[in-house]
C-alpha atoms as a PDB file:
ATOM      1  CA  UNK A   1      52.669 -21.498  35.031  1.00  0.00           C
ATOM      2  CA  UNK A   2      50.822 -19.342  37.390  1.00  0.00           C
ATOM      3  CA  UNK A   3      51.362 -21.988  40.457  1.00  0.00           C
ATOM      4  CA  UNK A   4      52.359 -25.500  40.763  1.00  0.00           C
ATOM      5  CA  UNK A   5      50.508 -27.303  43.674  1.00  0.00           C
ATOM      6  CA  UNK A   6      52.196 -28.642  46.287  1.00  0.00           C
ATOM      7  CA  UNK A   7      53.818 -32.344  46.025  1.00  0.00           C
ATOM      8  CA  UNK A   8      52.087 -32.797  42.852  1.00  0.00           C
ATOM      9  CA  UNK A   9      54.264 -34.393  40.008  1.00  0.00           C
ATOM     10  CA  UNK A  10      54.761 -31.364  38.366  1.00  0.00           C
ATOM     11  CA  UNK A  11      56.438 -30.129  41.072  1.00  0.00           C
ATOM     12  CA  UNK A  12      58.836 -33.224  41.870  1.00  0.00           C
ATOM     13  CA  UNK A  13      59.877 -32.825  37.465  1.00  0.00           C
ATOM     14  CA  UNK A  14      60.872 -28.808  38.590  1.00  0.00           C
ATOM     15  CA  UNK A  15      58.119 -27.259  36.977  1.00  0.00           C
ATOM     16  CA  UNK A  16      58.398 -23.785  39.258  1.00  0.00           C
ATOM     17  CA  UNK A  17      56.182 -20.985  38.679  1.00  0.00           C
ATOM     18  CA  UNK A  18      56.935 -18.208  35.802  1.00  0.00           C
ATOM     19  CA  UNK A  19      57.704 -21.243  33.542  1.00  0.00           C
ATOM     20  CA  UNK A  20      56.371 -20.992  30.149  1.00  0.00           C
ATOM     21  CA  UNK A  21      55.161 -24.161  28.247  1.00  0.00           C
ATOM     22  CA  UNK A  22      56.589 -23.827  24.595  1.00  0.00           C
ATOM     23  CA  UNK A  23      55.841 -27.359  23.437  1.00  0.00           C
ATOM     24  CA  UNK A  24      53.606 -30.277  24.489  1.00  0.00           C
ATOM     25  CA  UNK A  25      54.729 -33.960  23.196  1.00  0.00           C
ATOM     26  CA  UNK A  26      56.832 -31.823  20.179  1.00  0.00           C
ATOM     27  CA  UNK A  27      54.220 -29.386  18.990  1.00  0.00           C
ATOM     28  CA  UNK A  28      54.169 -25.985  19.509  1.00  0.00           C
ATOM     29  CA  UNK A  29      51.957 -25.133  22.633  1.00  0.00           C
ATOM     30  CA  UNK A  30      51.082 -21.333  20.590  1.00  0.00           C
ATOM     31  CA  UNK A  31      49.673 -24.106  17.758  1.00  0.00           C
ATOM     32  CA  UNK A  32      48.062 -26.868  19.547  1.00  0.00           C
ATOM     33  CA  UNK A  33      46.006 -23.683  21.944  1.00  0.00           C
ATOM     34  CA  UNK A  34      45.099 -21.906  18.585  1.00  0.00           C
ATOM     35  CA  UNK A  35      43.907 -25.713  17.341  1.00  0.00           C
ATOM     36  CA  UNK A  36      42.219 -26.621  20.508  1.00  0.00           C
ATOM     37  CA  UNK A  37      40.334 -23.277  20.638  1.00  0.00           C
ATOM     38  CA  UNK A  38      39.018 -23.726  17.173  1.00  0.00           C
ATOM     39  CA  UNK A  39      37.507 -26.932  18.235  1.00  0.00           C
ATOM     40  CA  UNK A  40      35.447 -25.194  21.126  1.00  0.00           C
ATOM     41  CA  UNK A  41      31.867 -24.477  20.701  1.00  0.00           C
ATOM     42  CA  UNK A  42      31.937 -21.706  23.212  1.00  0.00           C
ATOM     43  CA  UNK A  43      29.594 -18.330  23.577  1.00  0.00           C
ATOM     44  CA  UNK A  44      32.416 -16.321  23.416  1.00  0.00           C
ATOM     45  CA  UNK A  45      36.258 -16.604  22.198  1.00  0.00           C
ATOM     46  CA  UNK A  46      37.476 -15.854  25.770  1.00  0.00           C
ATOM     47  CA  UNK A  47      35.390 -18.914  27.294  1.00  0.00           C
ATOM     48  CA  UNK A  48      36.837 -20.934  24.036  1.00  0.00           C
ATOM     49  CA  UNK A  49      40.338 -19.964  24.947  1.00  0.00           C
ATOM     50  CA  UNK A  50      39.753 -21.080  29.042  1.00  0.00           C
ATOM     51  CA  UNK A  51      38.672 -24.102  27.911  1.00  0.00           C
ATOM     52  CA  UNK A  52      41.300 -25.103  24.970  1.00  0.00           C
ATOM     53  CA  UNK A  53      43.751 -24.394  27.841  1.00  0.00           C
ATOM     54  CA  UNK A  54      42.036 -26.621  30.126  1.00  0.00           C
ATOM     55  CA  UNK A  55      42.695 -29.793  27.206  1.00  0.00           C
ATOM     56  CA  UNK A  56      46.187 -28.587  26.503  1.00  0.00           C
ATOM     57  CA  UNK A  57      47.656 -32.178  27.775  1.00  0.00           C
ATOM     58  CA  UNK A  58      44.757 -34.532  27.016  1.00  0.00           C
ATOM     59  CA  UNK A  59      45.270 -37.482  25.342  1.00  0.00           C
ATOM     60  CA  UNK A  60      44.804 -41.288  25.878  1.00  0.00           C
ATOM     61  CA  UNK A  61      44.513 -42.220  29.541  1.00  0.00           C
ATOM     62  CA  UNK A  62      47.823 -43.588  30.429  1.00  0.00           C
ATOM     63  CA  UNK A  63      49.912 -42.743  28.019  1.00  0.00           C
ATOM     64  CA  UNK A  64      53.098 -40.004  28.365  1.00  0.00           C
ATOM     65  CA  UNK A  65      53.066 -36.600  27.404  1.00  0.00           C
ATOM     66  CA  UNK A  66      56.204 -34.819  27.236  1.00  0.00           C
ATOM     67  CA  UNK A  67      56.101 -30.854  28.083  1.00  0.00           C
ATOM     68  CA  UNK A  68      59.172 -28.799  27.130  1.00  0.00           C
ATOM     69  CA  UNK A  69      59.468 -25.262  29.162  1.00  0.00           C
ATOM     70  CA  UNK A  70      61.553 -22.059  29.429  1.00  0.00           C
ATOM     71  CA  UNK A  71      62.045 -20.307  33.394  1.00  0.00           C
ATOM     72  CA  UNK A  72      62.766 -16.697  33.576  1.00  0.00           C
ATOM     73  CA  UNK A  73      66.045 -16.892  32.649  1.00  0.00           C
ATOM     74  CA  UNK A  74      65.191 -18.659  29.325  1.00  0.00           C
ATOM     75  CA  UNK A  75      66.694 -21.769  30.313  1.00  0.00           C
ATOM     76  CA  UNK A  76      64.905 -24.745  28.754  1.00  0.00           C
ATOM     77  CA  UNK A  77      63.956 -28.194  30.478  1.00  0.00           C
ATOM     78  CA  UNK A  78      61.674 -30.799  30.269  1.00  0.00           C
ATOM     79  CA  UNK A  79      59.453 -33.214  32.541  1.00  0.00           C
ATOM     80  CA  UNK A  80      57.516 -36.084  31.361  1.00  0.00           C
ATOM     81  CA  UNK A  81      54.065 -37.308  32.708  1.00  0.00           C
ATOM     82  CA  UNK A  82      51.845 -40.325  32.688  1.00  0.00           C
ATOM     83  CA  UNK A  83      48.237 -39.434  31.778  1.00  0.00           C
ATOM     84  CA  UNK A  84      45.009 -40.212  33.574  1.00  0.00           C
ATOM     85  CA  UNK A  85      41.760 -40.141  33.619  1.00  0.00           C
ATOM     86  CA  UNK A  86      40.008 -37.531  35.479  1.00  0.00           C
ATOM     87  CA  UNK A  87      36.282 -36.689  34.788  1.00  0.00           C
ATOM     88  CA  UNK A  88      36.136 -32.298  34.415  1.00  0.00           C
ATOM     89  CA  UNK A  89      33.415 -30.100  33.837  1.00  0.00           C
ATOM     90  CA  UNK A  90      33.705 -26.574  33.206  1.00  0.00           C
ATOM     91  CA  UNK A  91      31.920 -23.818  34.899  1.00  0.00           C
ATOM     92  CA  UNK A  92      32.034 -19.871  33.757  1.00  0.00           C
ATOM     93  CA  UNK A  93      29.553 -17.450  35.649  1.00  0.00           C
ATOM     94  CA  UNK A  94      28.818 -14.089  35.016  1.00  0.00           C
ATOM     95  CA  UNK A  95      29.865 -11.841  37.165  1.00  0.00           C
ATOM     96  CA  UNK A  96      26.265 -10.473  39.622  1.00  0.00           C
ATOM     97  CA  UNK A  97      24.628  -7.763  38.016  1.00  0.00           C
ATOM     98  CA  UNK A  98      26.123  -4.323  38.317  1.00  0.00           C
ATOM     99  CA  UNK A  99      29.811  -5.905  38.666  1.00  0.00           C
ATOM    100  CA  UNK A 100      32.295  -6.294  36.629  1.00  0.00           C
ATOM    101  CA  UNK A 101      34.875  -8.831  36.617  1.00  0.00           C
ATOM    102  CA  UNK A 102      38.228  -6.967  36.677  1.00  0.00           C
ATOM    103  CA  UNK A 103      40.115  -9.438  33.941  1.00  0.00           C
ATOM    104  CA  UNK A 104      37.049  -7.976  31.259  1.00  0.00           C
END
């Protein structure tokens, strides 16, 4: 996690920042990105990987999804969310023309 927002759920289950997802509802989170970016129709494998992580807890609306996580000091917990519906687009630009986008 880069940053949890403020009051969200995620932050009331202790999900902190520097936590690393290792599974999502018992699979592997390394497997079910790899899946999910296979199923992305994408210009480029970088855009496909943006997006797979951007569907990495989809499922059916209001059902749970379970997310298991290590913090820095390798210490495992777990949190537990309700799904819901939330209409998302995604948007990549290009950087303007004679910059370049430092993550490239």
């Amino acid at each position: 996690m880069f940053s949890v927002e403020r009051g969200s759920a995620a932050q009331r289950a202790g999900i902190r920042p520097g936590d690393v997802i290792v599974a999502i509802s018992g699979e592997s989170a390394t497997a079910l990105l790899e899946r999910r970016q296979h199923e992305q129709t994408s210009s480029t494998p970088r855009a496909a990987r943006l997006m797979a992580l951007g569907t990495l807890t989809d499922g059916a609306p209001e059902t749970n999804v379970q997310i298991k996580m290590e913090d820095a000091e390798s210490r495992e917990h777990q949190a537990s969310f309700r799904r819901q519906w939330r209409e998302r687009s995604f948007a990549l630009r290009a950087p303007a023309a004679g910059r370049r986008n430092c993550a490239d």
